[in-house]
N, C-alpha and C. Protein backbone atom coordinates (compact mmCIF):
# COMPACT_ATOMS: atom_id res chain seq x y z
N UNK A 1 9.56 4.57 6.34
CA UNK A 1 10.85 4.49 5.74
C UNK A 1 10.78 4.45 4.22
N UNK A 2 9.48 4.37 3.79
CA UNK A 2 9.26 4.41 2.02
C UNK A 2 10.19 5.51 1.69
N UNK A 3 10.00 5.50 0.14
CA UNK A 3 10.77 6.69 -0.38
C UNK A 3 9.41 7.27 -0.97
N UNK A 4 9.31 8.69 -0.82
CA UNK A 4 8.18 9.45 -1.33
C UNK A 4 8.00 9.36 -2.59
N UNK A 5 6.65 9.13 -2.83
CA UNK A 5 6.41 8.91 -3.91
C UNK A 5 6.59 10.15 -5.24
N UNK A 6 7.18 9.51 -6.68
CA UNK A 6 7.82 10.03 -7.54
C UNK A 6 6.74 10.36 -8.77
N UNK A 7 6.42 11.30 -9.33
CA UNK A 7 5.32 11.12 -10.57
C UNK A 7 6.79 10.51 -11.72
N UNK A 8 5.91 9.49 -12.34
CA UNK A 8 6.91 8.83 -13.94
C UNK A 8 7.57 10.24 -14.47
N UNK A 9 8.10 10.12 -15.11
CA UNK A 9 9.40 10.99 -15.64
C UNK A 9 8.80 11.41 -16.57
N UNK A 10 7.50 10.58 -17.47
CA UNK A 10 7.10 10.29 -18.84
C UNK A 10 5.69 10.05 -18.30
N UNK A 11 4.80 11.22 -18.88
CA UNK A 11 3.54 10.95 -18.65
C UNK A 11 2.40 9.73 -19.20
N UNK A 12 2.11 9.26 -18.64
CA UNK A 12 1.12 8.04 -18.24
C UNK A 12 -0.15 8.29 -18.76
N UNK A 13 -0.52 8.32 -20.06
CA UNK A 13 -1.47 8.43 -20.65
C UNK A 13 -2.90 7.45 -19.43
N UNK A 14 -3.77 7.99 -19.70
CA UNK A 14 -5.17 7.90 -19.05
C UNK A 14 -5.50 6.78 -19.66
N UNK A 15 -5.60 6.36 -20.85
CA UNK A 15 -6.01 4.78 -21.46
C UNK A 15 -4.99 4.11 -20.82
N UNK A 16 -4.27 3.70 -20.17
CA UNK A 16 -3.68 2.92 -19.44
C UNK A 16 -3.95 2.76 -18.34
N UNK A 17 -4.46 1.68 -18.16
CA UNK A 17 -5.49 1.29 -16.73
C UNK A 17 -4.65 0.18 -16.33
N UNK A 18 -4.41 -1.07 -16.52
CA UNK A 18 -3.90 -2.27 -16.06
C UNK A 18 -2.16 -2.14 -16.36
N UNK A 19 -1.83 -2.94 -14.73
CA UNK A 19 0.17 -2.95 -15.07
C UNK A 19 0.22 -3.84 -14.40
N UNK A 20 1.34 -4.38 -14.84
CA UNK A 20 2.24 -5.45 -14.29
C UNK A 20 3.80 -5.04 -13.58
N UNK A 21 4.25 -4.86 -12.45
CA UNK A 21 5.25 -5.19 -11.98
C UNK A 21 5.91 -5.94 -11.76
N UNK A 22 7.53 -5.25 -11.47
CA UNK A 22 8.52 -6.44 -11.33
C UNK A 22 9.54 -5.85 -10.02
N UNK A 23 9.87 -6.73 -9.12
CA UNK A 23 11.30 -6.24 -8.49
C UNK A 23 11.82 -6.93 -8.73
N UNK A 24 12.84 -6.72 -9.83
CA UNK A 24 13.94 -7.49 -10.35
C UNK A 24 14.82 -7.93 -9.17
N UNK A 25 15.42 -9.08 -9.48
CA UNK A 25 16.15 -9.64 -8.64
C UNK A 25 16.83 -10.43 -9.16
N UNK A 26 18.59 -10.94 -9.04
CA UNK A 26 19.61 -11.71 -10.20
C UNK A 26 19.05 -13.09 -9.71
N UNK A 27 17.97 -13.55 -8.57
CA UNK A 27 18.09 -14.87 -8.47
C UNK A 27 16.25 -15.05 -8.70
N UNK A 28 15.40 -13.88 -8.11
CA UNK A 28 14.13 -13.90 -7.95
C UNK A 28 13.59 -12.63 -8.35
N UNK A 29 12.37 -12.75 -8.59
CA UNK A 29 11.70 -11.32 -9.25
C UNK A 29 10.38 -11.27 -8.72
N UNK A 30 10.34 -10.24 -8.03
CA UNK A 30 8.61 -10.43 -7.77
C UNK A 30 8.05 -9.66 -8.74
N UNK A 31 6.59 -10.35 -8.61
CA UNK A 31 5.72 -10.00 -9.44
C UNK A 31 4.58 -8.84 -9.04
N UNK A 32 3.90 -8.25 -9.04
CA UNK A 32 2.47 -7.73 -8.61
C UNK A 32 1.85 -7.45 -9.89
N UNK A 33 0.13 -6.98 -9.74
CA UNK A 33 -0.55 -7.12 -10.81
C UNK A 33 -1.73 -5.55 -10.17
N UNK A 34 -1.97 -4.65 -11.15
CA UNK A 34 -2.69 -3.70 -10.24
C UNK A 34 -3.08 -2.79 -11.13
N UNK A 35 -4.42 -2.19 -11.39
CA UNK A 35 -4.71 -0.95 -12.05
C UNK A 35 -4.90 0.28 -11.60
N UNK A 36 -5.10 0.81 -12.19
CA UNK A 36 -5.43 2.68 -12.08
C UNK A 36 -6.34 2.91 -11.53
N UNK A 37 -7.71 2.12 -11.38
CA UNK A 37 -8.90 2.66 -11.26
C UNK A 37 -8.72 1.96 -9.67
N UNK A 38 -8.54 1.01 -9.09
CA UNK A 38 -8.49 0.69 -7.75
C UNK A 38 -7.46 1.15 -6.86
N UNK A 39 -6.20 1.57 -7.80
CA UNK A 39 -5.05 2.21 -7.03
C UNK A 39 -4.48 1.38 -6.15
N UNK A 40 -4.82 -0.35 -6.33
CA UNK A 40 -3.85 -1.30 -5.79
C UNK A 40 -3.34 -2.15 -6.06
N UNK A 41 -2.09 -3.22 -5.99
CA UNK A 41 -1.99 -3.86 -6.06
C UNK A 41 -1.84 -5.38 -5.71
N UNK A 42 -1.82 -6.13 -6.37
CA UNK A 42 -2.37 -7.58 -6.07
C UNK A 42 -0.70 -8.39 -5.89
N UNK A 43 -0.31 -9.17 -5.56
CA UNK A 43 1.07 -10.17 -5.07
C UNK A 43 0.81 -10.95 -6.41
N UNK A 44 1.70 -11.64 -6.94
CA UNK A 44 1.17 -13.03 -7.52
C UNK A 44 2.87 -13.57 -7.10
N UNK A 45 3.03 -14.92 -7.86
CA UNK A 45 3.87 -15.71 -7.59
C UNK A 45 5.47 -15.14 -8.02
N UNK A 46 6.42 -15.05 -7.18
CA UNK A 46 7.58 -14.65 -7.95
C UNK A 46 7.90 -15.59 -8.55
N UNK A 47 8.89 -15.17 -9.48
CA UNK A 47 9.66 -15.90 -10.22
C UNK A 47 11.16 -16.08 -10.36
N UNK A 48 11.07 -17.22 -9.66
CA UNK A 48 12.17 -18.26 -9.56
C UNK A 48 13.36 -18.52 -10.85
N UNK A 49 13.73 -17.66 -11.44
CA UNK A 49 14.17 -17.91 -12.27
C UNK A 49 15.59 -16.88 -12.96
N UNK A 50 16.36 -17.15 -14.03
CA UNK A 50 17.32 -16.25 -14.46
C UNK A 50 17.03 -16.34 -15.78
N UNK A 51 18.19 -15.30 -16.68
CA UNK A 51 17.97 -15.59 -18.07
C UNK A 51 16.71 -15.69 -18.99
N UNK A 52 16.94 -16.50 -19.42
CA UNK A 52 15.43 -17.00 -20.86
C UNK A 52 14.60 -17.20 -19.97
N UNK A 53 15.10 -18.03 -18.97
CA UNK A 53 13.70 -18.91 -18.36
C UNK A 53 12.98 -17.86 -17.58
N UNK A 54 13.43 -17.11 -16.86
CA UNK A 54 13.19 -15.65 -16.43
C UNK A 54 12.18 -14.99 -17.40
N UNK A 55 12.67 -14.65 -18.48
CA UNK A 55 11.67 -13.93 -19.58
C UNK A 55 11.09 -14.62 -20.93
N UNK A 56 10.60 -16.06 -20.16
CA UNK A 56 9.15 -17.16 -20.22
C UNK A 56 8.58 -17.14 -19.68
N UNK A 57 8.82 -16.63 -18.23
CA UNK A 57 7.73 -16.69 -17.57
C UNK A 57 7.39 -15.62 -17.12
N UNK A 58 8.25 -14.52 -17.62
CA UNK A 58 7.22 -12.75 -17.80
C UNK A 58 6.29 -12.87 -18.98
N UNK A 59 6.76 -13.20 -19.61
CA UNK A 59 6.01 -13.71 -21.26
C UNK A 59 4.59 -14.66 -20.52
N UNK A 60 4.54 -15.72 -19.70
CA UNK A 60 3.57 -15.90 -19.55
C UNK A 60 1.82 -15.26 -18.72
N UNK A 61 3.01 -14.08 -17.79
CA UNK A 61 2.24 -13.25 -17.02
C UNK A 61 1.53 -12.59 -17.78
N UNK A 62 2.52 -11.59 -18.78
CA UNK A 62 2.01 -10.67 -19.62
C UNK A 62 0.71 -11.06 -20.64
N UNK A 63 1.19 -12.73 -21.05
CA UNK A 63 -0.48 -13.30 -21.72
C UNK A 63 -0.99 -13.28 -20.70
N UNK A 64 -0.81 -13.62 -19.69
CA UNK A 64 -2.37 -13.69 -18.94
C UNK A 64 -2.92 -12.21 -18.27
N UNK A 65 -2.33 -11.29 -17.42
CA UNK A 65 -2.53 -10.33 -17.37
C UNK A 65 -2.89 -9.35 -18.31
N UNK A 66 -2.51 -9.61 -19.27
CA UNK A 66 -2.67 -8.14 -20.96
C UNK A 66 -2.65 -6.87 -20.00
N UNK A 67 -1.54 -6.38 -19.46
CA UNK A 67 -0.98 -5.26 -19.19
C UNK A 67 -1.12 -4.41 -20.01
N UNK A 68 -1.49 -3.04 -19.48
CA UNK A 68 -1.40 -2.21 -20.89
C UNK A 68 0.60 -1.50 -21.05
N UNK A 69 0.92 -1.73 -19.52
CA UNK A 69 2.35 -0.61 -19.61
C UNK A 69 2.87 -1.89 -18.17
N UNK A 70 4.10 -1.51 -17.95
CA UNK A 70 4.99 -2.54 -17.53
C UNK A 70 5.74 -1.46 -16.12
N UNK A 71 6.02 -2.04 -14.71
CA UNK A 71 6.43 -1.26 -14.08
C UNK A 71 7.63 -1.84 -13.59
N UNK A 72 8.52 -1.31 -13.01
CA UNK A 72 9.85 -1.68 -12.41
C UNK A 72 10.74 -1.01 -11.17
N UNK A 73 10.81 -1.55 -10.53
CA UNK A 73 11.59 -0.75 -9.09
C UNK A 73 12.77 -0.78 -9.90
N UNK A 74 13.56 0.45 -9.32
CA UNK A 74 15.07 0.29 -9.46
C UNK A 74 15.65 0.73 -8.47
N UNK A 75 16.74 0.03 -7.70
CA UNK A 75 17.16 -0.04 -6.33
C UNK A 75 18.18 1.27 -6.46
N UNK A 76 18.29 2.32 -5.50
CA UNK A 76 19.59 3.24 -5.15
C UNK A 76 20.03 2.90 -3.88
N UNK A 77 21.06 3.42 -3.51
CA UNK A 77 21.55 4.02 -2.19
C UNK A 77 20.25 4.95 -1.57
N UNK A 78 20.57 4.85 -0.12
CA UNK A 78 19.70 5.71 0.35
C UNK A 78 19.82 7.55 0.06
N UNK A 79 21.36 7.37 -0.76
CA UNK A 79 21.35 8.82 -0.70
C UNK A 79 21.34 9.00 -2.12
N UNK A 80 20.65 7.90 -2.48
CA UNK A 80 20.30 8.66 -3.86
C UNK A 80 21.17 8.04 -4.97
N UNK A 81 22.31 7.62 -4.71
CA UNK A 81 23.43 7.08 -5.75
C UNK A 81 23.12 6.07 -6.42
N UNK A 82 23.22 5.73 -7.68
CA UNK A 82 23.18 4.50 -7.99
C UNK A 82 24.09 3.37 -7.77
N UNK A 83 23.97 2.02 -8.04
CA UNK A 83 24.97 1.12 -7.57
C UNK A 83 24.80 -0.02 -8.69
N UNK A 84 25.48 -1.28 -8.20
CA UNK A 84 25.48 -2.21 -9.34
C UNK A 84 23.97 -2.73 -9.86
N UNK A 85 23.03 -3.07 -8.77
CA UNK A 85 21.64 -3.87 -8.73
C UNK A 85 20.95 -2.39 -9.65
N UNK A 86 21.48 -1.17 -9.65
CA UNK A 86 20.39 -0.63 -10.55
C UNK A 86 20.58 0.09 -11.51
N UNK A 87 22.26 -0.49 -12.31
CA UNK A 87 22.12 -0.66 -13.60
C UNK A 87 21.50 -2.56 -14.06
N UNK A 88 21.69 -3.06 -13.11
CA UNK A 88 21.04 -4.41 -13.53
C UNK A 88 20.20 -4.54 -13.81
N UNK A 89 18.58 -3.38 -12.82
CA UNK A 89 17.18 -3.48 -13.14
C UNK A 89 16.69 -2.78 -14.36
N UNK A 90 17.52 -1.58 -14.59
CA UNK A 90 17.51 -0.83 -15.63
C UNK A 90 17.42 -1.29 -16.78
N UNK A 91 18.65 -2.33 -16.97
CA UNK A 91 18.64 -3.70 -17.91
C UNK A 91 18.04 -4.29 -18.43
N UNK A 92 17.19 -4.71 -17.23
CA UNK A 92 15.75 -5.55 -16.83
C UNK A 92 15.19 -4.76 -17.68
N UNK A 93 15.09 -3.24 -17.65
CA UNK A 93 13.44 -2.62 -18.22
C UNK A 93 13.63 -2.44 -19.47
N UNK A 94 14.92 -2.39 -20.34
CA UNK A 94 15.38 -2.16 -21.71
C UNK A 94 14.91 -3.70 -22.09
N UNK A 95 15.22 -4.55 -21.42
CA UNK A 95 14.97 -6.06 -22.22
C UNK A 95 13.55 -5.81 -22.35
N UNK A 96 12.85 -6.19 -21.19
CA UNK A 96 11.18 -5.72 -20.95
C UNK A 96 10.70 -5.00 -22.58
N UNK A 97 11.23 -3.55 -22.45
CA UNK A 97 11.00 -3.50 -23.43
C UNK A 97 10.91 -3.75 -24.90
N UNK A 98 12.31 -3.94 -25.02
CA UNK A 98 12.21 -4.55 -26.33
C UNK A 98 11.54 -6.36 -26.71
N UNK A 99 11.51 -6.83 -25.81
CA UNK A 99 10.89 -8.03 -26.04
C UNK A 99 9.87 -8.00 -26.32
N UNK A 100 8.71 -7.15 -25.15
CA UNK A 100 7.70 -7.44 -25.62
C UNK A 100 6.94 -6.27 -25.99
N UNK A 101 7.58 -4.84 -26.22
CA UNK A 101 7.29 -3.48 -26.92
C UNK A 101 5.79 -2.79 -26.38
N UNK A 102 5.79 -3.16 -24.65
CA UNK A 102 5.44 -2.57 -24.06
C UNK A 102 6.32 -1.11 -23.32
N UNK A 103 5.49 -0.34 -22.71
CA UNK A 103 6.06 0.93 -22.34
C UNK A 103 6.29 0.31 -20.74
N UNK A 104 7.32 0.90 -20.35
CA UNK A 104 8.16 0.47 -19.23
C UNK A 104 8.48 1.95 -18.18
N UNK A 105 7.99 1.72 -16.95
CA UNK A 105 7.96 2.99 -16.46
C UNK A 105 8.96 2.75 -15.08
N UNK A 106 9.94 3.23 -14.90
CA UNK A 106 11.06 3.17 -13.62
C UNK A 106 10.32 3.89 -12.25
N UNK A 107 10.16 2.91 -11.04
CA UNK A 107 10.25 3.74 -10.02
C UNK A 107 11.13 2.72 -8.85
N UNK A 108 11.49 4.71 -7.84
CA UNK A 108 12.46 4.17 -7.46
C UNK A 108 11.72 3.35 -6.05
N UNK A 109 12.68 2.52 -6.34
CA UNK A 109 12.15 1.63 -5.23
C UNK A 109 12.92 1.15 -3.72
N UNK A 110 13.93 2.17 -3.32
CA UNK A 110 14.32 2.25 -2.07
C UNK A 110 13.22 2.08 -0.82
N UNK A 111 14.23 1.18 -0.28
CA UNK A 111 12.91 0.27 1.16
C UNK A 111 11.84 -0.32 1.05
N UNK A 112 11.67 -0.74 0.01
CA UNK A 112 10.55 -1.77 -0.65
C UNK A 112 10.78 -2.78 0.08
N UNK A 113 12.09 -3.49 0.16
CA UNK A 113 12.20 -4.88 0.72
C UNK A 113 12.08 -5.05 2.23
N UNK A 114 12.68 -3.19 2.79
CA UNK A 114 12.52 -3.28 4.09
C UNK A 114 11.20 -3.18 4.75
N UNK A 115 10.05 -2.27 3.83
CA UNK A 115 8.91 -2.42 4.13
C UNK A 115 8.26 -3.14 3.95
N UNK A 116 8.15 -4.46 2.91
CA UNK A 116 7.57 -5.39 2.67
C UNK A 116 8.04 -6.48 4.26
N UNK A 117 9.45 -6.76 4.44
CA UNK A 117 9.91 -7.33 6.04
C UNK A 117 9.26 -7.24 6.81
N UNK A 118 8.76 -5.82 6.98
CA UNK A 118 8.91 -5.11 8.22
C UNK A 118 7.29 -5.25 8.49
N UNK A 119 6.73 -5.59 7.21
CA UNK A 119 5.31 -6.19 7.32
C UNK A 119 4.39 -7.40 7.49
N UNK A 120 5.81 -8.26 7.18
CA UNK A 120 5.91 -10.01 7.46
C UNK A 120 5.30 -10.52 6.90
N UNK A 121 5.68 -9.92 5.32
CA UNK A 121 4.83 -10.53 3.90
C UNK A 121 5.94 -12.23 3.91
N UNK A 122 5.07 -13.11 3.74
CA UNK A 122 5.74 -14.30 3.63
C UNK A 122 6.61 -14.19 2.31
N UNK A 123 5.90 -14.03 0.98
CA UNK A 123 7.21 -13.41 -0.09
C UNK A 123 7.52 -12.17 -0.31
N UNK A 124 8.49 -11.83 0.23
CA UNK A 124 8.94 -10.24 0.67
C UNK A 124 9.20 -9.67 -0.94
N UNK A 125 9.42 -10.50 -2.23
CA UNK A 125 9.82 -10.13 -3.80
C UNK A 125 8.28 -9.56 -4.41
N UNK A 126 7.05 -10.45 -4.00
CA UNK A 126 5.81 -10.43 -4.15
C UNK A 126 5.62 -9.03 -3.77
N UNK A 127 5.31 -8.94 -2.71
CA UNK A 127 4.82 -7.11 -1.62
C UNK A 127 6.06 -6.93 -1.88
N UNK A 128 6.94 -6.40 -2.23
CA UNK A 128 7.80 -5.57 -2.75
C UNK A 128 7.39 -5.17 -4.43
N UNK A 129 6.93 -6.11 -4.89
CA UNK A 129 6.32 -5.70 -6.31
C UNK A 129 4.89 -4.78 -5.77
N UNK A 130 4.28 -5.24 -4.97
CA UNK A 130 3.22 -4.34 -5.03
C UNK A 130 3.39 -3.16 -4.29
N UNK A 131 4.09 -3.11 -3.49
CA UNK A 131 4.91 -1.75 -3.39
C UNK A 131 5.50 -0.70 -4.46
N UNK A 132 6.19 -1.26 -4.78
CA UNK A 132 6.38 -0.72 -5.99
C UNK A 132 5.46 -0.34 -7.03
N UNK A 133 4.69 -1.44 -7.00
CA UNK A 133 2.96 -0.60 -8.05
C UNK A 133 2.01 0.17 -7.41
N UNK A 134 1.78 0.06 -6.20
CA UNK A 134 0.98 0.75 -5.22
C UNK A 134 1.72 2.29 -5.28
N UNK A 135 2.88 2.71 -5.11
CA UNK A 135 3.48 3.62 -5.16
C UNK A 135 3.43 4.52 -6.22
N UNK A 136 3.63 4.01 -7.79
CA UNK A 136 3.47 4.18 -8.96
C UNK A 136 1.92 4.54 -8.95
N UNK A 137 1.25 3.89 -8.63
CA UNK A 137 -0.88 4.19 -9.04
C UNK A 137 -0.51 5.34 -8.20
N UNK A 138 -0.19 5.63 -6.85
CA UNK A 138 -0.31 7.04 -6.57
C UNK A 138 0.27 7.79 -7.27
N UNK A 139 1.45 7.85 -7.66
CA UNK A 139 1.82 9.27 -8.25
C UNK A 139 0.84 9.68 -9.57
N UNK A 140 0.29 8.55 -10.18
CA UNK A 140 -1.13 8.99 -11.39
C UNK A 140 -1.95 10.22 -11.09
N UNK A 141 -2.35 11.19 -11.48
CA UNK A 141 -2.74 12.21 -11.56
C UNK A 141 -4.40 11.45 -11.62
């Protein structure tokens, strides 16, 4: 039920090995952590959070991870439409960016949550982030 995987819009320079994901969420955000050269990604802890406190504790990932580029699901309709949650994540990736003036790469992330479920990941925000990065390392050339 994934959505086939998308190459970035905006090519992905080769010195970019390490990323950090997010599936934004207005109450929770998962996280994942994953490079280029293994083509997977890792869960870490979502984050519980909104607002500032929300992007303190991306701020703290990003020190500890040193990401080179920043990834992001953005939710559609199944037929493709956009809706409210993905001008919200979109949001998400303009703040992302300008905060911390990393490069920010959109993928779409339809059935992430249902496939992360449907896999009986205990934090479905977590494997939905690495879904979302796992998806992204494939489309890398």
């Amino acid at each position: 039920m994934s959505a086939a995987p998308v190459a970035p819009a905006v090519p992905v320079p080769s010195h970019f090995q390490s990323f950090l994901a997010f599936d934004f969420g207005k109450k929770r955000t998962g996280v994942a952590t994953g490079s280029r050269l293994l083509g997977t990604a890792s869960p870490q802890p979502t984050i519980k959070a909104e607002g500032d406190a929300r992007f303190a504790q991306v701020a703290e990932r990003i020190r500890e991870w040193q990401p080179d580029a920043l990834v992001i699901g953005v939710p559609y309709h199944p037929d493709g439409a956009p809706h409210e949650n993905t001008r919200l994540a979109q949001k998400f990736g303009r703040q992302l960016r300008g905060r911390f003036n990393l490069t920010v790469y959109e993928v779409d992330e339809r059935y992430s949550t249902t496939e992360a479920l449907a896999s009986g990941a205990r934090d479905a925000d977590a494997a939905s982030a690495c879904i979302i990065l796992e998806q992204f390392l494939r489309s890398l050339p």
